[in-house]
Protein backbone atom coordinates (compact mmCIF):
# COMPACT_ATOMS: atom_id res chain seq x y z
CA UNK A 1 11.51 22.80 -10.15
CA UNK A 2 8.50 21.79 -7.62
CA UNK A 3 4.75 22.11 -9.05
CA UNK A 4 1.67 21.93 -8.90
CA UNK A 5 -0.64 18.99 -10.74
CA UNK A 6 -2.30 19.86 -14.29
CA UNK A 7 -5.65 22.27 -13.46
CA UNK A 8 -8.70 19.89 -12.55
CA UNK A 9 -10.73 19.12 -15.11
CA UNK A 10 -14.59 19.34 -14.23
CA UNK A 11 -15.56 16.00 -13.29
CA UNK A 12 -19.25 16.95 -13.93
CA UNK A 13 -18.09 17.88 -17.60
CA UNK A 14 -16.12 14.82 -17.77
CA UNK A 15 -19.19 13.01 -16.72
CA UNK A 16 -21.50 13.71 -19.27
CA UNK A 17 -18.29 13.88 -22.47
CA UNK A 18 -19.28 11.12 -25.53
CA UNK A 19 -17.07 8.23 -25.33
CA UNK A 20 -15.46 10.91 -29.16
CA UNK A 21 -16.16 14.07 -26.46
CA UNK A 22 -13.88 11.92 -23.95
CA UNK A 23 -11.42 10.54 -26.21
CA UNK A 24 -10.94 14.55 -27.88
CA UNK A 25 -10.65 15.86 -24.11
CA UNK A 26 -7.89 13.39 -23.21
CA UNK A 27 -5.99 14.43 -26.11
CA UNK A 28 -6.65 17.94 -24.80
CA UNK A 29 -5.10 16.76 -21.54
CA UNK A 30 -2.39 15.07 -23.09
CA UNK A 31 -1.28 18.29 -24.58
CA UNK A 32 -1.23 20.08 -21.80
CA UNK A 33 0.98 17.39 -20.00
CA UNK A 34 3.18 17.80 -23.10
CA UNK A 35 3.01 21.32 -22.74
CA UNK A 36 4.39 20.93 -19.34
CA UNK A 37 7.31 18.81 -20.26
CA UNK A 38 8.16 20.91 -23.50
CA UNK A 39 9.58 23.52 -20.24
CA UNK A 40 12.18 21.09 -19.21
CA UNK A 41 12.77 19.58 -22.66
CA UNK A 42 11.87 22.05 -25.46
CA UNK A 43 12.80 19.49 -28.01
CA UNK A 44 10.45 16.60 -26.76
CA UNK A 45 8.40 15.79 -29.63
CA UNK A 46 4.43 15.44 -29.30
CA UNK A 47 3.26 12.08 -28.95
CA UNK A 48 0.29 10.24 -30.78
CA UNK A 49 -2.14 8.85 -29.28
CA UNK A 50 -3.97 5.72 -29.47
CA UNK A 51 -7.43 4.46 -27.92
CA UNK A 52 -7.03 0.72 -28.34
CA UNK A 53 -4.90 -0.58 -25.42
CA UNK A 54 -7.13 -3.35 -23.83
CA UNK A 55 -6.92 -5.88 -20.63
CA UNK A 56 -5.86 -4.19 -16.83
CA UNK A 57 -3.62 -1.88 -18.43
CA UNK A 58 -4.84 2.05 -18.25
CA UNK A 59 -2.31 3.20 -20.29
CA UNK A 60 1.09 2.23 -21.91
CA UNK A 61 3.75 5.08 -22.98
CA UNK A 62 4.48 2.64 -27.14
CA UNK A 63 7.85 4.35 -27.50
CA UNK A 64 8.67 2.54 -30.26
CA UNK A 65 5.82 3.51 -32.30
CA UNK A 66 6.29 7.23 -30.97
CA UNK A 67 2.98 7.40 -28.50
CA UNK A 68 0.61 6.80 -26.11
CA UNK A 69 -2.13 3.79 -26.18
CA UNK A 70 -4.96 3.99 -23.89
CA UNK A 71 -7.93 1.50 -22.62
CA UNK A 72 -10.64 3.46 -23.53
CA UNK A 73 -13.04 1.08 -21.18
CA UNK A 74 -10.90 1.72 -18.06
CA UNK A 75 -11.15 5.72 -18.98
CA UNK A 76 -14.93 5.81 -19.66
CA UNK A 77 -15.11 4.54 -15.99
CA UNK A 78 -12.49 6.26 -14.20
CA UNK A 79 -12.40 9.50 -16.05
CA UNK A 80 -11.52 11.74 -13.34
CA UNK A 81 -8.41 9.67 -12.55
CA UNK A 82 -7.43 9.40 -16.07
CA UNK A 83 -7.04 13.11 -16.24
CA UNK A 84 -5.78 13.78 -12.90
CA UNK A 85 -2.72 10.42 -12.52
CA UNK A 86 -2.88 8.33 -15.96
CA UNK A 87 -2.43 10.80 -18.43
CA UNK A 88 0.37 12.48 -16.61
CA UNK A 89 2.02 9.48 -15.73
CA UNK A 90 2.11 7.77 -18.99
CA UNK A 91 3.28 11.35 -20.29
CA UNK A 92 6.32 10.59 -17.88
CA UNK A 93 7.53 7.80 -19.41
CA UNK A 94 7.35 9.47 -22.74
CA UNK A 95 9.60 12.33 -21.49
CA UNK A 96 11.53 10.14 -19.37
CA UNK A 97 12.32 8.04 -22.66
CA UNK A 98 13.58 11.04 -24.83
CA UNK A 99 16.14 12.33 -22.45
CA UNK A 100 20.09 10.78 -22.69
CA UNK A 101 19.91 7.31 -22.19
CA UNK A 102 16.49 7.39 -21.40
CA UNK A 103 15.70 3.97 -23.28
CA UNK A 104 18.14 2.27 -20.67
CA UNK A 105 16.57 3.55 -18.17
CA UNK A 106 13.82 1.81 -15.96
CA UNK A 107 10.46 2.08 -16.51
CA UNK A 108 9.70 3.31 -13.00
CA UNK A 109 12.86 4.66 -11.93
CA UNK A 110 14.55 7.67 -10.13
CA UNK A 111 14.46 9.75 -13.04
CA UNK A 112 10.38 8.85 -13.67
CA UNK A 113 9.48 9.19 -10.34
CA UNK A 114 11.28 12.96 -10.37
CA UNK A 115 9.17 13.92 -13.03
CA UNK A 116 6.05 12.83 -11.33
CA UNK A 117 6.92 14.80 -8.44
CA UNK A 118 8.90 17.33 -9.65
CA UNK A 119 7.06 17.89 -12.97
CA UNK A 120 3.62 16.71 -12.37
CA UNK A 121 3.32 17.40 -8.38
CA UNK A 122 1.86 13.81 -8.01
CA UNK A 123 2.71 10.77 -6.24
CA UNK A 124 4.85 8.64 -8.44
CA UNK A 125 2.43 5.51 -8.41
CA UNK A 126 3.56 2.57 -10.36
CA UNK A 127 0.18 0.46 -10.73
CA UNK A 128 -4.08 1.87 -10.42
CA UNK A 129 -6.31 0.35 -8.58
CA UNK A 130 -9.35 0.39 -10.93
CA UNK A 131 -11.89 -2.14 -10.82
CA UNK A 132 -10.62 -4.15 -14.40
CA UNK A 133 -14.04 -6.23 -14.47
CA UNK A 134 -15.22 -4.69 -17.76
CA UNK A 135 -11.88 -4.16 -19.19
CA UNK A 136 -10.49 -7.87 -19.10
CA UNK A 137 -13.10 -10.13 -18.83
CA UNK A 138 -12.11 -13.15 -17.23
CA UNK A 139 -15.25 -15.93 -18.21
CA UNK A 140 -13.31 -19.38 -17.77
CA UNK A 141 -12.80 -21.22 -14.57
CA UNK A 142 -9.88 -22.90 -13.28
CA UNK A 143 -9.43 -24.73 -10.63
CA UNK A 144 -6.62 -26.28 -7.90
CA UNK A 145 -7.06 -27.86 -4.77
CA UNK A 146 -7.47 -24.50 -2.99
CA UNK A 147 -9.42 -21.67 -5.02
CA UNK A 148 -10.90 -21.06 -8.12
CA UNK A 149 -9.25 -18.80 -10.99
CA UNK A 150 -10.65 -16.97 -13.59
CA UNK A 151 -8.23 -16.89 -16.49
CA UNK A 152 -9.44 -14.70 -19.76
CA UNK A 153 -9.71 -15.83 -23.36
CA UNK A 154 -6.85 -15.37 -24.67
CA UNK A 155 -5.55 -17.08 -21.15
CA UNK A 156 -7.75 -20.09 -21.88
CA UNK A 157 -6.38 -20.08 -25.61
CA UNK A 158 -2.71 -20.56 -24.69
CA UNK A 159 -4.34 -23.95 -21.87
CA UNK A 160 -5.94 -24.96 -25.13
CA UNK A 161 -2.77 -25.53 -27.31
CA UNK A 162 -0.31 -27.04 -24.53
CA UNK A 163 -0.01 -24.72 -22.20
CA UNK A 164 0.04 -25.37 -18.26
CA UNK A 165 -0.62 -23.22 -15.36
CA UNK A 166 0.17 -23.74 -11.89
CA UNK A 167 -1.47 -21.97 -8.47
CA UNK A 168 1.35 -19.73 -6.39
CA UNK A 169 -0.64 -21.06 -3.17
CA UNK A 170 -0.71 -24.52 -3.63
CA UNK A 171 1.61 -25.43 -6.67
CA UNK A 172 -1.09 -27.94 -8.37
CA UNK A 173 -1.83 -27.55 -11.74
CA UNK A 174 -4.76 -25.82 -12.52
CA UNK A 175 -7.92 -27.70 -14.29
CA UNK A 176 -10.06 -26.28 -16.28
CA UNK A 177 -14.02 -26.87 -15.38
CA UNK A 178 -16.40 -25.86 -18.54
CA UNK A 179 -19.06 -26.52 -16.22
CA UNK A 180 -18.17 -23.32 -14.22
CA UNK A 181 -18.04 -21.00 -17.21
CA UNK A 182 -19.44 -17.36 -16.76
């Protein structure tokens, strides 16, 4: 069964939404990507879903906790593709997941993939390329002998209590420099 993606949603609408007018509309979407996937699998029960996924992560299908978390600072600024890729895509996995032996199988797989197409008439992307500035913030400096890296807090934390990092370029262990913090 070929289709066509979910309709557009009005990106000047989308534009001016509340970050509650926003979060209500992406539930909206979500149902309608559920609504979708109900055709193929009538018994698929609805998902919840969550606002309070944070770091570079748009969205994560929590299977075991029967829903869908999303980073509500990478959707205020990339609401359009939010509505058009991330919603469907995360709704994937969730389909994907209740269909025979769908917890064995991969994340990104054959079967995903076909829904994406198939289902969702998109291109079965794995990763986004948003701009993750304002999502994970990454204020402390580290340093090898050939670049600088910005590691976040929680990053830093784990240096703090033992924890060693080393560059993929070079292979030296990276230093912190407090003198270089953001």
């Amino acid at each position: 069964m070929k289709t066509s993606p979910l309709p557009p949603w009005p990106a000047a609408e989308l534009a001016d939404m509340t970050e509650t007018e926003l979060h209500h509309a992406a539930r909206v979407r979500v149902e309608q990507a559920w609504q979708r996937c109900c055709e193929v699998c009538p018994t698929l029960p609805a998902p919840r879903v969550w606002f309070n996924l944070r770091g570079a992560s748009a969205g994560q299908a929590h299977l075991g906790h029967g829903g869908l978390r999303f980073n509500p600072v990478l959707l205020s600024e990339n609401r359009t593709a939010f509505f058009e890729d991330i919603i469907p895509h995360e709704v994937a996995h969730w389909l994907v997941f209740h269909l025979d032996n769908g917890p064995r199988l991969k994340p990104h797989g054959r079967e995903w993939k076909t829904v994406m197409r198939d289902l969702f008439g998109l291109v079965p992307n794995v990763t986004h390329q948003f701009d993750i500035q304002q999502a994970q913030p990454a204020p402390y400096r580290y340093q090898c002998d050939c670049r600088i890296h910005q590691f976040t807090p929680r990053r830093h934390a784990l240096v703090a209590n033992g924890r060693r990092y080393r560059c993929r370029h070079c292979a030296k262990t990276l230093v912190y420099r407090p003198e270089d913090k953001l």
